[in-house]
PDB file of N, CA and C in Angstrom:
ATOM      1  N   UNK A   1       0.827  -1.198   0.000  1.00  0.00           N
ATOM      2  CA  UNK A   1       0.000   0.000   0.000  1.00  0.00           C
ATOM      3  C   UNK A   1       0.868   1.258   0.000  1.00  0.00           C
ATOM      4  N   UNK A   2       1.956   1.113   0.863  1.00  0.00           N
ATOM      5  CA  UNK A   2       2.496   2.493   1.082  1.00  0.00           C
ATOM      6  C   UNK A   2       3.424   2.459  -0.201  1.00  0.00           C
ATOM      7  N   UNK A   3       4.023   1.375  -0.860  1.00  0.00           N
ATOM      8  CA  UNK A   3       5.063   1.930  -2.151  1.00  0.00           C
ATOM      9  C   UNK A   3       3.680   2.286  -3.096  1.00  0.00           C
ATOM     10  N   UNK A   4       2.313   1.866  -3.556  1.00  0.00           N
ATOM     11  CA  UNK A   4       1.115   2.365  -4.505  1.00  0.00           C
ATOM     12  C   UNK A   4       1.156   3.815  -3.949  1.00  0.00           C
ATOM     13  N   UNK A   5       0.867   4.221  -3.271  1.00  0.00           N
ATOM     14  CA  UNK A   5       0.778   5.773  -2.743  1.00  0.00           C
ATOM     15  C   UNK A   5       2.188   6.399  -2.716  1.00  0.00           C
ATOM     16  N   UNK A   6       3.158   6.080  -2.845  1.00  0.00           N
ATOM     17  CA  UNK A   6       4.698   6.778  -3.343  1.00  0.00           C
ATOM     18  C   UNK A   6       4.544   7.347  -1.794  1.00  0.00           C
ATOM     19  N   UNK A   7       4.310   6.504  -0.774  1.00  0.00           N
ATOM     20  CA  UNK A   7       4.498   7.093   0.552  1.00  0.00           C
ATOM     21  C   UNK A   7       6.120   6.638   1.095  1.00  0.00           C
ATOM     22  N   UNK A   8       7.085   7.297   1.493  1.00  0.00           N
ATOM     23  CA  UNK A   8       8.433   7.325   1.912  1.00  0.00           C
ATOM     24  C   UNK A   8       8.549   7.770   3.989  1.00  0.00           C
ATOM     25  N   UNK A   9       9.583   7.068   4.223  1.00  0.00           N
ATOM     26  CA  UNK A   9       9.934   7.368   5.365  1.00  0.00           C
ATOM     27  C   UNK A   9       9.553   8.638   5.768  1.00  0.00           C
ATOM     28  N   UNK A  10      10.170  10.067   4.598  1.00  0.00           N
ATOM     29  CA  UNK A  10      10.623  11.350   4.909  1.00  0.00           C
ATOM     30  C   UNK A  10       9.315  11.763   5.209  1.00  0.00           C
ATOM     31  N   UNK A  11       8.265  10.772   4.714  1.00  0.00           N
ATOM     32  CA  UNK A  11       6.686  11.228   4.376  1.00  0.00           C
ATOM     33  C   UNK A  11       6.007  11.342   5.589  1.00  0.00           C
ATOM     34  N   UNK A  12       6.588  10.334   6.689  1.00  0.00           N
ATOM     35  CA  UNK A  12       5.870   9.938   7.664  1.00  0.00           C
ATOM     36  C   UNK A  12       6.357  11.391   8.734  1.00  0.00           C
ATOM     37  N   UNK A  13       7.546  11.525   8.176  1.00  0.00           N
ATOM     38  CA  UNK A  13       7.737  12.820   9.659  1.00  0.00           C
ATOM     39  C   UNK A  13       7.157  14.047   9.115  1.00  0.00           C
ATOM     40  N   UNK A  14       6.398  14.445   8.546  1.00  0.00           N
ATOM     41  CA  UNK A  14       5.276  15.141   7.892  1.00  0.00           C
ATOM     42  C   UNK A  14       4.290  14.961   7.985  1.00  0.00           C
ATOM     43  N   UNK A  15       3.334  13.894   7.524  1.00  0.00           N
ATOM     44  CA  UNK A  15       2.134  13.295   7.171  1.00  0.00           C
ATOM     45  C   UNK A  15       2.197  12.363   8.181  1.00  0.00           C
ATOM     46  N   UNK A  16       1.156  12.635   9.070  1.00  0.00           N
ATOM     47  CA  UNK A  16       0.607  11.589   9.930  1.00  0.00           C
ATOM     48  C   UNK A  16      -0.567  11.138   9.369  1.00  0.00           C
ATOM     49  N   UNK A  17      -0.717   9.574   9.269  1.00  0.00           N
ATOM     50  CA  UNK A  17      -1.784   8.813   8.722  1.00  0.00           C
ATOM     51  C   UNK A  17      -1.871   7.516   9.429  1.00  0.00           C
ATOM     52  N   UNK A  18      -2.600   7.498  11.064  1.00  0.00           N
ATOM     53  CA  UNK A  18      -2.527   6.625  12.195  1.00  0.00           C
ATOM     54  C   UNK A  18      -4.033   5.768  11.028  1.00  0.00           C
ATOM     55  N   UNK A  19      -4.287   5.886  10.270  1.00  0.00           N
ATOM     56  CA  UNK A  19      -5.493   4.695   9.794  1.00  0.00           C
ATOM     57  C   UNK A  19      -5.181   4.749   8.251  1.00  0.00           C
ATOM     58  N   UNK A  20      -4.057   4.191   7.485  1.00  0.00           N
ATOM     59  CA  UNK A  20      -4.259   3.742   6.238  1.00  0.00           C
ATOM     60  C   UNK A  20      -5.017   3.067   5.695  1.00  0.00           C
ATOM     61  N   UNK A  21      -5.543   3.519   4.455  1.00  0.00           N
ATOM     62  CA  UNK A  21      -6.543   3.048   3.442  1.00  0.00           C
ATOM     63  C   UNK A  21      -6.324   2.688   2.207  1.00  0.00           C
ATOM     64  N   UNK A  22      -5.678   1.283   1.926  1.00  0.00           N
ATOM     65  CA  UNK A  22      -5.252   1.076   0.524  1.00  0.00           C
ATOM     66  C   UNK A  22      -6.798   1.889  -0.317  1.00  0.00           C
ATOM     67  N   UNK A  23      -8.065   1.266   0.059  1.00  0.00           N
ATOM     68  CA  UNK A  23      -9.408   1.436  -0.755  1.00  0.00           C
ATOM     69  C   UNK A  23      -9.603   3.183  -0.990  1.00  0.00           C
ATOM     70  N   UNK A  24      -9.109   3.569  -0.198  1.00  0.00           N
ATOM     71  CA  UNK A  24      -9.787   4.892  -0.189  1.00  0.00           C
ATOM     72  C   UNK A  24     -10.093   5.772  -1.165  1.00  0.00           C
ATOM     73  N   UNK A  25     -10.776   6.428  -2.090  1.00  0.00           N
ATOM     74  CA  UNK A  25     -11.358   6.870  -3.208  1.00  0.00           C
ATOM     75  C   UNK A  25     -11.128   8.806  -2.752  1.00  0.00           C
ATOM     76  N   UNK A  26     -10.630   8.899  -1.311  1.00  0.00           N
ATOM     77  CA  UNK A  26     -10.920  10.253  -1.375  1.00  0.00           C
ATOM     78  C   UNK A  26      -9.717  10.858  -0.039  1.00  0.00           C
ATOM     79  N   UNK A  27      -8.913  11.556  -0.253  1.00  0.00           N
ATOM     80  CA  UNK A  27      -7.716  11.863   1.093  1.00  0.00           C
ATOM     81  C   UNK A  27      -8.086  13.612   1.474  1.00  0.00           C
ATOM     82  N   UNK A  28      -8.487  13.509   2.616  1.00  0.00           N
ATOM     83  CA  UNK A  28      -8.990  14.441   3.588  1.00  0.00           C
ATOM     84  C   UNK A  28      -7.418  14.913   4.206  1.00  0.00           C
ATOM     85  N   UNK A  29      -6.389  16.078   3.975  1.00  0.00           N
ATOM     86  CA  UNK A  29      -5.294  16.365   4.375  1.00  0.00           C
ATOM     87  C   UNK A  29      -5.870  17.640   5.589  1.00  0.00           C
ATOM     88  N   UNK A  30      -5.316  17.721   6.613  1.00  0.00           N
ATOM     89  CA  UNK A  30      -5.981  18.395   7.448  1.00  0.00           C
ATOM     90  C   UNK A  30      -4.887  19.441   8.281  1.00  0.00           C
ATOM     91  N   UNK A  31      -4.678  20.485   8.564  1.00  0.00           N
ATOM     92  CA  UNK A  31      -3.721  21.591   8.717  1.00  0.00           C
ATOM     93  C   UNK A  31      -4.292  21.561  10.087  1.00  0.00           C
ATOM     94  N   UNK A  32      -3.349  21.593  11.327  1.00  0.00           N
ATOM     95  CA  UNK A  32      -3.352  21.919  12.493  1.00  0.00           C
ATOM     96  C   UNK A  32      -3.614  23.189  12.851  1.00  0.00           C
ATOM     97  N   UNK A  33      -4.245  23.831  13.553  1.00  0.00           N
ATOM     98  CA  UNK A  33      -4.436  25.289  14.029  1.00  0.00           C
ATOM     99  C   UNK A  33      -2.885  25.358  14.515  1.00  0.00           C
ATOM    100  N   UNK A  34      -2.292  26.620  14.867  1.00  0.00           N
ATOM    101  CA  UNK A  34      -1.641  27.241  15.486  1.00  0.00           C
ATOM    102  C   UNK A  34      -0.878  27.021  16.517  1.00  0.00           C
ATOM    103  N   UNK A  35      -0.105  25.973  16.763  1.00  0.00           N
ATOM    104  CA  UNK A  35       0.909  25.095  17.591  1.00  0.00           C
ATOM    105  C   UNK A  35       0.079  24.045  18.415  1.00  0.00           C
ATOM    106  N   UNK A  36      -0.759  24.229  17.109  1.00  0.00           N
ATOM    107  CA  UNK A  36      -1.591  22.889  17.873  1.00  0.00           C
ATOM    108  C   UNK A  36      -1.037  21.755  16.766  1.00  0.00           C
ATOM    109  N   UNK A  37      -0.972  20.476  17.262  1.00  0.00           N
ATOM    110  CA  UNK A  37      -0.137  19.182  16.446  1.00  0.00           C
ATOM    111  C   UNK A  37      -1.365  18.540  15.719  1.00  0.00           C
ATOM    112  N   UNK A  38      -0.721  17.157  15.092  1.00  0.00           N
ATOM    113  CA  UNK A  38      -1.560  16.670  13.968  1.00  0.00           C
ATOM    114  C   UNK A  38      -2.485  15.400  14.386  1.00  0.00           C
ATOM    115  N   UNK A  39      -2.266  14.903  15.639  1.00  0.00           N
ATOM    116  CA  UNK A  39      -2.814  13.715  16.212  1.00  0.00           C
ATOM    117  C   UNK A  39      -4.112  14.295  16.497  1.00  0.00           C
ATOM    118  N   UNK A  40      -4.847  15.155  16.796  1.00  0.00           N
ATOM    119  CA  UNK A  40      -5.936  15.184  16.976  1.00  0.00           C
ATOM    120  C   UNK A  40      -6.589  14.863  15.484  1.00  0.00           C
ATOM    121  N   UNK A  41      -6.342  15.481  14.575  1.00  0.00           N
ATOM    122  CA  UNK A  41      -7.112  15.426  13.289  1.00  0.00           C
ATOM    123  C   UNK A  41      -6.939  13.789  13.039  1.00  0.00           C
ATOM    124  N   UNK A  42      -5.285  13.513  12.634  1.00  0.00           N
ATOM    125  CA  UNK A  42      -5.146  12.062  12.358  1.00  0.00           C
ATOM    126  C   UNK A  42      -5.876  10.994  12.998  1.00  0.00           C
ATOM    127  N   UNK A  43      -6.743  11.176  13.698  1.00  0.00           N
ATOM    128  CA  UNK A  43      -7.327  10.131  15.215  1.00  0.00           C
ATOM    129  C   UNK A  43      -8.999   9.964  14.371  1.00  0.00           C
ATOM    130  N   UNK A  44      -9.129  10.747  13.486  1.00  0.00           N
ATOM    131  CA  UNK A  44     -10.434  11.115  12.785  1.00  0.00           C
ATOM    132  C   UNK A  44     -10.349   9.741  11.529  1.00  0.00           C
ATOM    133  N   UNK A  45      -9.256   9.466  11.339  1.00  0.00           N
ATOM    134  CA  UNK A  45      -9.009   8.441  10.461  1.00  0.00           C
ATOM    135  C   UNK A  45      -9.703   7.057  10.748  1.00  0.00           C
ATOM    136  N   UNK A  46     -10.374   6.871  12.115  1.00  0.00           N
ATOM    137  CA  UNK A  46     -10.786   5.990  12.786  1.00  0.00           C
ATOM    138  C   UNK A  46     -12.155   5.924  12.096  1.00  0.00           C
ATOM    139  N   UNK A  47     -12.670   7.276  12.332  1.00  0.00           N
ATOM    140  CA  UNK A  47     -14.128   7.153  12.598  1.00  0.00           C
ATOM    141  C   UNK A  47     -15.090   7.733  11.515  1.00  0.00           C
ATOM    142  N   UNK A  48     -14.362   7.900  10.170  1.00  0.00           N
ATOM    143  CA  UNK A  48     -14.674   7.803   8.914  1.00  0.00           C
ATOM    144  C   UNK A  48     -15.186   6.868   8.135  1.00  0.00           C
ATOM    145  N   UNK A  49     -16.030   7.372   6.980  1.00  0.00           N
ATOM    146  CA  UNK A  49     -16.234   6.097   5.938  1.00  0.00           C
ATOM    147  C   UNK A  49     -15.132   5.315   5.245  1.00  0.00           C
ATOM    148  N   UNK A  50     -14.736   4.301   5.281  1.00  0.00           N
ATOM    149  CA  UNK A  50     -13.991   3.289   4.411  1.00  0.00           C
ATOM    150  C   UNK A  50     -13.611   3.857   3.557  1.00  0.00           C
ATOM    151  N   UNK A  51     -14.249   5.018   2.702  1.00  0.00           N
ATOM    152  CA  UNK A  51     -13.462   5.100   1.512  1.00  0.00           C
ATOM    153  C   UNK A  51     -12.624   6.341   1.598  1.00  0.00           C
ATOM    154  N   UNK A  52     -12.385   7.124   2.857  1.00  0.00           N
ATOM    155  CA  UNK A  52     -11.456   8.009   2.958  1.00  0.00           C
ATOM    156  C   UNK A  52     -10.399   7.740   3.854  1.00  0.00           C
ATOM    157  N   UNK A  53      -9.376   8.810   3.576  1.00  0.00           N
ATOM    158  CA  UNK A  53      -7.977   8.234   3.998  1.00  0.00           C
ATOM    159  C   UNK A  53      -7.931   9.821   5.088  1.00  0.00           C
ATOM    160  N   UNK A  54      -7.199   9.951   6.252  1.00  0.00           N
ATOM    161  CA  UNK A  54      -7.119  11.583   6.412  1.00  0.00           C
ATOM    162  C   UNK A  54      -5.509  11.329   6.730  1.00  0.00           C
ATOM    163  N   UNK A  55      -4.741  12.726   6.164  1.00  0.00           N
ATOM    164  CA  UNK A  55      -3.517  12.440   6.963  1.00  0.00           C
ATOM    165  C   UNK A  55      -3.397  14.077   7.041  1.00  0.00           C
ATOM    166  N   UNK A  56      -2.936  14.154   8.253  1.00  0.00           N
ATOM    167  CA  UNK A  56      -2.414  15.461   9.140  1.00  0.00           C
ATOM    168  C   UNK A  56      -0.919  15.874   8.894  1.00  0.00           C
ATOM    169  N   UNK A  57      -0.719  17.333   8.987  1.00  0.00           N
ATOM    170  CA  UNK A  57       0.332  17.755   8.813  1.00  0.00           C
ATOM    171  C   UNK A  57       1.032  17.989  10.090  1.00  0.00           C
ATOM    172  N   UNK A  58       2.269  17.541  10.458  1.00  0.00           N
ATOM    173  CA  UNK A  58       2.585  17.577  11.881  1.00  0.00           C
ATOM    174  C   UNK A  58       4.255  18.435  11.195  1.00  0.00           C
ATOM    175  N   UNK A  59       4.028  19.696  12.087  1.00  0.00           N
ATOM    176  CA  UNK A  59       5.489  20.814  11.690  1.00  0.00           C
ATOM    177  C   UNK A  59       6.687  20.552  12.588  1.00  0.00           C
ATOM    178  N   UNK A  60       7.419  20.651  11.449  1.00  0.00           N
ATOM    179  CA  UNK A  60       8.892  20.635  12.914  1.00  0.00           C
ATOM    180  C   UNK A  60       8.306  21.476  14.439  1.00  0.00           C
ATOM    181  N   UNK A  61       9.231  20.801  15.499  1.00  0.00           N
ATOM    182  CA  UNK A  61       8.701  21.274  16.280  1.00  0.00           C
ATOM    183  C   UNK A  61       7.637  21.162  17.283  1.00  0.00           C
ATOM    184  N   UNK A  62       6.597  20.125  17.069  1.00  0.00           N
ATOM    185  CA  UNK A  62       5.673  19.397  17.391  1.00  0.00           C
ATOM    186  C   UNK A  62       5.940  18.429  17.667  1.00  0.00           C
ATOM    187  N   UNK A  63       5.362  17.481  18.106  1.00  0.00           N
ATOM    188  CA  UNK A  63       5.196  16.438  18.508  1.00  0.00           C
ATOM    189  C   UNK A  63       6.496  15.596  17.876  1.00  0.00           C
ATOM    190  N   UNK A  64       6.363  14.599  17.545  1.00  0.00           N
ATOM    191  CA  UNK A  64       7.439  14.015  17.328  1.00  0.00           C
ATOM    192  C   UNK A  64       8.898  14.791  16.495  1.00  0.00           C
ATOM    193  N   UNK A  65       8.531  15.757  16.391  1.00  0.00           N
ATOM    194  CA  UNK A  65       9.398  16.421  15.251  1.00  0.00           C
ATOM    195  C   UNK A  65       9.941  18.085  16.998  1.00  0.00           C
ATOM    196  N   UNK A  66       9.709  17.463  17.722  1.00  0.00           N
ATOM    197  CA  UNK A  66       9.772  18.617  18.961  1.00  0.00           C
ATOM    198  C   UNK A  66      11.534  18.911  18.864  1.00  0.00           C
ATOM    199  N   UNK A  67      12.740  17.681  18.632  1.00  0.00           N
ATOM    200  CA  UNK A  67      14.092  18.277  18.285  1.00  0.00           C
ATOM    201  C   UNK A  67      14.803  19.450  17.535  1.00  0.00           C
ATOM    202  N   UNK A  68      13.117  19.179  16.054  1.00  0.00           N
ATOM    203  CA  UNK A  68      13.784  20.067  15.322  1.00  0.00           C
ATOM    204  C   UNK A  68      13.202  21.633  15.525  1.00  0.00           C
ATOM    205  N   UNK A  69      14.113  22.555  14.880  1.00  0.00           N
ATOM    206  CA  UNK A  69      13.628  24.027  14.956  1.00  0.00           C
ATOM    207  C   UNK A  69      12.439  24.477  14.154  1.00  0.00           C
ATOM    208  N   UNK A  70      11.474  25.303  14.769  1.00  0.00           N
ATOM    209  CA  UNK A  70      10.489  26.081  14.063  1.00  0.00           C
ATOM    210  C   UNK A  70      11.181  26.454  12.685  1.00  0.00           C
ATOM    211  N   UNK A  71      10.342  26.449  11.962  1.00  0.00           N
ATOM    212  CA  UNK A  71      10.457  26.885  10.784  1.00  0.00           C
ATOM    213  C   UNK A  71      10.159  28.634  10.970  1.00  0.00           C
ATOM    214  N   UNK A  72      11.212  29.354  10.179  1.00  0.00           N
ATOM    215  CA  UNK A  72      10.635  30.268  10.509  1.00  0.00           C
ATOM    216  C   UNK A  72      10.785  31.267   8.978  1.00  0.00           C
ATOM    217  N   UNK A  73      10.329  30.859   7.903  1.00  0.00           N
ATOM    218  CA  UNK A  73      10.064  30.788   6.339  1.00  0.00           C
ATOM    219  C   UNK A  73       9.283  30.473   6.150  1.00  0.00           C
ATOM    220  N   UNK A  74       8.148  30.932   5.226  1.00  0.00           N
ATOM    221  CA  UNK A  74       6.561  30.581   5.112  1.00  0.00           C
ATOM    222  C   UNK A  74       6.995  29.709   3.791  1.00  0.00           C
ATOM    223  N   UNK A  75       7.694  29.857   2.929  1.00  0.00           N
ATOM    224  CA  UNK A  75       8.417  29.208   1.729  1.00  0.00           C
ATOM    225  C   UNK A  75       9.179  27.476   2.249  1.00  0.00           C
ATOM    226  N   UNK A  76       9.815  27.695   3.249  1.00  0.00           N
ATOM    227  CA  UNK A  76      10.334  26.428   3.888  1.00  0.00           C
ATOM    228  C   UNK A  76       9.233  25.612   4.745  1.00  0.00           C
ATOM    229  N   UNK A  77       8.288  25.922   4.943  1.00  0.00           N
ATOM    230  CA  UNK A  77       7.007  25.208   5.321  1.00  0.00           C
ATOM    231  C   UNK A  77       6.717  24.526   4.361  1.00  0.00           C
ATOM    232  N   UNK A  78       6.065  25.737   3.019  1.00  0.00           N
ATOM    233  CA  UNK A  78       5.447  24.930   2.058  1.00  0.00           C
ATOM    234  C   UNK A  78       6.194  24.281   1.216  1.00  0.00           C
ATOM    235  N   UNK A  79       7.470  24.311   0.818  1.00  0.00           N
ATOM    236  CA  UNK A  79       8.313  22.904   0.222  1.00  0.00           C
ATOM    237  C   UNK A  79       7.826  21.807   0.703  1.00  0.00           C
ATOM    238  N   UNK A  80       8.353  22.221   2.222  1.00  0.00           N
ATOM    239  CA  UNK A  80       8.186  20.251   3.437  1.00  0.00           C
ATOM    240  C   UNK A  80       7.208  20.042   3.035  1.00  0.00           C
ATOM    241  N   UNK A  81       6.076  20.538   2.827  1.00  0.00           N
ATOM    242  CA  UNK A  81       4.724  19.862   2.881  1.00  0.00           C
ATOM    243  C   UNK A  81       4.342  19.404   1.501  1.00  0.00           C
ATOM    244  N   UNK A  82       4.847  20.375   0.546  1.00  0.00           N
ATOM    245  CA  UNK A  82       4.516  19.988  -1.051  1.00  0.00           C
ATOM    246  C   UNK A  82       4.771  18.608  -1.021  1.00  0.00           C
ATOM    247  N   UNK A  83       6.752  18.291  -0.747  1.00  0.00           N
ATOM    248  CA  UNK A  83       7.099  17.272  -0.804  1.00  0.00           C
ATOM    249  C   UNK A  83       6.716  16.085  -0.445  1.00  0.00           C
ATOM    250  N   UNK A  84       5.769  16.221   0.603  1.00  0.00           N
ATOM    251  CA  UNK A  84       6.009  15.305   1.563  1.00  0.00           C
ATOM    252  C   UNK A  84       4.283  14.725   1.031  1.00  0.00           C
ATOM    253  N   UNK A  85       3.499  15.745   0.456  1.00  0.00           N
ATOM    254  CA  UNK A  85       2.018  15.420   0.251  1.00  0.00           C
ATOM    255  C   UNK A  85       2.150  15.063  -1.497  1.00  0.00           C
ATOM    256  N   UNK A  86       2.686  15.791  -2.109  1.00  0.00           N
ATOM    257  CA  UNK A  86       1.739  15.613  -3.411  1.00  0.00           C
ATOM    258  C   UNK A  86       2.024  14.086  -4.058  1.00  0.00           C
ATOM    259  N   UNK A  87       3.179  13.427  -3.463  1.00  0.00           N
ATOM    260  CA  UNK A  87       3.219  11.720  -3.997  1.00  0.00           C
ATOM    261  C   UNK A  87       2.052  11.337  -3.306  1.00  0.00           C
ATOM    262  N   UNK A  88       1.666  11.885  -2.563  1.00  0.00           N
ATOM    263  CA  UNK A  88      -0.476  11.122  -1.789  1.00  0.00           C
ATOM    264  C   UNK A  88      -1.515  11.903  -2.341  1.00  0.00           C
ATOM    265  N   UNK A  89      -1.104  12.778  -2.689  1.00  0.00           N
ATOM    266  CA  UNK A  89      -2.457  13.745  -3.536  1.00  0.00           C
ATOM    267  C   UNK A  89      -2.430  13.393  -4.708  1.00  0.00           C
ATOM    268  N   UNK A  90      -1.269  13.592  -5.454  1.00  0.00           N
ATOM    269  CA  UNK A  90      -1.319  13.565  -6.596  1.00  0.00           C
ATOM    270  C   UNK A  90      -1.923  12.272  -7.899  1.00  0.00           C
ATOM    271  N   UNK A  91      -2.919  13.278  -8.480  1.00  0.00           N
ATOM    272  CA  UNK A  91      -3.672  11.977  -9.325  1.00  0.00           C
ATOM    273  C   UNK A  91      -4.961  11.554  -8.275  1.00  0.00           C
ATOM    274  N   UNK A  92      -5.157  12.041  -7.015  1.00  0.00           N
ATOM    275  CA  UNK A  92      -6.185  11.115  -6.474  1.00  0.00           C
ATOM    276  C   UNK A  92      -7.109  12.752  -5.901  1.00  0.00           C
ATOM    277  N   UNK A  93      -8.602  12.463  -5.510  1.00  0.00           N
ATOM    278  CA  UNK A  93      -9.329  12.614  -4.729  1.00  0.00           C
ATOM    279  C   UNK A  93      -9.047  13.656  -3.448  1.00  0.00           C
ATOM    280  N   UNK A  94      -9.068  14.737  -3.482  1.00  0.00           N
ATOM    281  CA  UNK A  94      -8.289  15.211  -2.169  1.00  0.00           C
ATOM    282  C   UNK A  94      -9.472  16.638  -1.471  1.00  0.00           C
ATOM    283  N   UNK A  95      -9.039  17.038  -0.437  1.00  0.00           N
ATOM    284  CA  UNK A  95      -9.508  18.479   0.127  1.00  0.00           C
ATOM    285  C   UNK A  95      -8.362  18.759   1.470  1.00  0.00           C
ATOM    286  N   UNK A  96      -8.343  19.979   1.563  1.00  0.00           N
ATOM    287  CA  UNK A  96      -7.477  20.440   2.251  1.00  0.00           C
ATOM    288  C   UNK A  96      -8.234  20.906   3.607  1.00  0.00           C
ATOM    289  N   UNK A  97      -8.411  20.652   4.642  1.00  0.00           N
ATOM    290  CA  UNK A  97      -8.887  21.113   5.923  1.00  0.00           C
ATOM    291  C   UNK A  97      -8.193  21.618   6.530  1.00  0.00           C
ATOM    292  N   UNK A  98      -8.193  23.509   7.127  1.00  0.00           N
ATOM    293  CA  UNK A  98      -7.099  24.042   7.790  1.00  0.00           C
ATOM    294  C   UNK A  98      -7.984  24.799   8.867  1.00  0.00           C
ATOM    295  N   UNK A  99      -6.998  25.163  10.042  1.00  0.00           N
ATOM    296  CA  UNK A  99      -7.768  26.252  11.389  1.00  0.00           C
ATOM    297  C   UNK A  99      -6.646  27.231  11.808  1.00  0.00           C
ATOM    298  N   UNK A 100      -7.532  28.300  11.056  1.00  0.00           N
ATOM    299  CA  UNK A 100      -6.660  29.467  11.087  1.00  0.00           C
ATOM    300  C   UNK A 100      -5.337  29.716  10.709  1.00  0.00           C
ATOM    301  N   UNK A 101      -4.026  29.615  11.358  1.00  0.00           N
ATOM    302  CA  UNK A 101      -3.099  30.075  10.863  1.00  0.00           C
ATOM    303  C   UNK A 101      -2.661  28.871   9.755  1.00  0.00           C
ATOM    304  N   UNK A 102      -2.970  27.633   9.716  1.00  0.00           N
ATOM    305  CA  UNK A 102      -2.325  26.931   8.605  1.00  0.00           C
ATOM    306  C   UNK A 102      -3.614  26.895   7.413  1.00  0.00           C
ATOM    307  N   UNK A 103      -4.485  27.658   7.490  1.00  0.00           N
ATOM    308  CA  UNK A 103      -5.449  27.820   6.008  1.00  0.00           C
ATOM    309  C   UNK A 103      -4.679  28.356   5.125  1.00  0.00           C
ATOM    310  N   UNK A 104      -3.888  29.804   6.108  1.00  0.00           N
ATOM    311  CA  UNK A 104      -2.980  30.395   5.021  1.00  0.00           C
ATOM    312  C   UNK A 104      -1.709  29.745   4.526  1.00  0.00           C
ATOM    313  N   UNK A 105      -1.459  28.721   5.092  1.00  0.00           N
ATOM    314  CA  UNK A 105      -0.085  27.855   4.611  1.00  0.00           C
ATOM    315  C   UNK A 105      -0.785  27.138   3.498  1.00  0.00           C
ATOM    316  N   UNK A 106      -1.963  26.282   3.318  1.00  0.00           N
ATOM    317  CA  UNK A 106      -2.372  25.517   2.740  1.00  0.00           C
ATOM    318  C   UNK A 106      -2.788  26.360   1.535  1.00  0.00           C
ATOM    319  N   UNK A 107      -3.260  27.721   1.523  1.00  0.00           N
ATOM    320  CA  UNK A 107      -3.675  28.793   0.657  1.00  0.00           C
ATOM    321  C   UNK A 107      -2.401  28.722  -0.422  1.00  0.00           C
ATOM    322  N   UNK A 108      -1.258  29.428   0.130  1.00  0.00           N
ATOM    323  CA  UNK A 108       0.315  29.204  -0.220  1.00  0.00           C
ATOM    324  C   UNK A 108       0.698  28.511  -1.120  1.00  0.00           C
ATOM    325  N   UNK A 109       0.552  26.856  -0.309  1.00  0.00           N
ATOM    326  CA  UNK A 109       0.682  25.560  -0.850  1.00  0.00           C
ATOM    327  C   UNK A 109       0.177  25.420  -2.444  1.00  0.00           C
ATOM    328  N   UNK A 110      -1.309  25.688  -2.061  1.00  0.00           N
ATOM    329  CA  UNK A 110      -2.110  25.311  -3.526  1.00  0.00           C
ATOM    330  C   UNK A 110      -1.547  26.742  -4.626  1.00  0.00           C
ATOM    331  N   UNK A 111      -1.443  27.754  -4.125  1.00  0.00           N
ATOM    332  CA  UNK A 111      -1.292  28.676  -5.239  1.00  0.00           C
ATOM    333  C   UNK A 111       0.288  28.294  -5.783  1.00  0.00           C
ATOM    334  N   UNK A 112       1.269  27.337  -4.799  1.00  0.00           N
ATOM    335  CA  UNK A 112       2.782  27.948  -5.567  1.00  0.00           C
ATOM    336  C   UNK A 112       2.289  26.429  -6.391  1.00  0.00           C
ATOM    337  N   UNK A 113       1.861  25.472  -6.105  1.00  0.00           N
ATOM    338  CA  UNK A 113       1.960  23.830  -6.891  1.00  0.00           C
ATOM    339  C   UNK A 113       0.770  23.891  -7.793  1.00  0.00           C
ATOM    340  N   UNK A 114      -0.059  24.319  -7.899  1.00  0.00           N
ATOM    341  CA  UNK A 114      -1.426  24.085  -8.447  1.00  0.00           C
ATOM    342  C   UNK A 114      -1.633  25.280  -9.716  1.00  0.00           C
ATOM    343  N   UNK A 115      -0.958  26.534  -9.914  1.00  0.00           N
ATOM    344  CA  UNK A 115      -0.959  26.953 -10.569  1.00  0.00           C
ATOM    345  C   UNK A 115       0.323  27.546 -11.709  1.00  0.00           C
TER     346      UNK A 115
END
């Protein structure tokens, strides 16, 4: 499942996805509010329909990533995340869910890759 989705190690310290879905027809990516982390959203992966996948964005600095330094480049955010998402977006089914300060990262995101 994870080599079909071009999902990588580097992917996982980015993209939290605590409920993989080979089936899934539709990936719900979900932006943490404001030093708030990605396990709350990722925990939603539970209690969904079968045919969606959700994976959360977890930033340096957070939770498992608490060693490394804040990012402090709105440009060096949205690389990590391009990178780390569009081998799971790309070609498939997607929506972006954000709260407050990461709507505008995800805003970012879609305008530098999408257009």
């Amino acid at each position: 499942c994870r080599d079909q989705l071009g999902v990588h190690p580097w992917n996982e310290k980015v993209v939290n996805c605590l409920y993989q879905n080979c089936n899934a027809i539709f990936r719900l990516v979900c932006f943490p509010w404001g030093g708030g982390g990605s396990t709350f959203f990722a925990k939603w992966g539970q209690d969904i329909p079968n045919s969606m996948e959700v994976h959360a964005i977890r930033l340096a600095g957070r939770e498992s990533r608490l060693d490394e330094l804040f990012a402090s480049d709105m440009h060096q955010v949205v690389d990590e995340i391009a990178c780390a998402l569009l081998p799971i977006i790309q070609g498939e089914n997607f929506a972006f869910f954000g709260h407050r300060y990461l709507t505008s990262v995800f805003n970012f995101f879609y305008c530098c890759c999408c257009f």
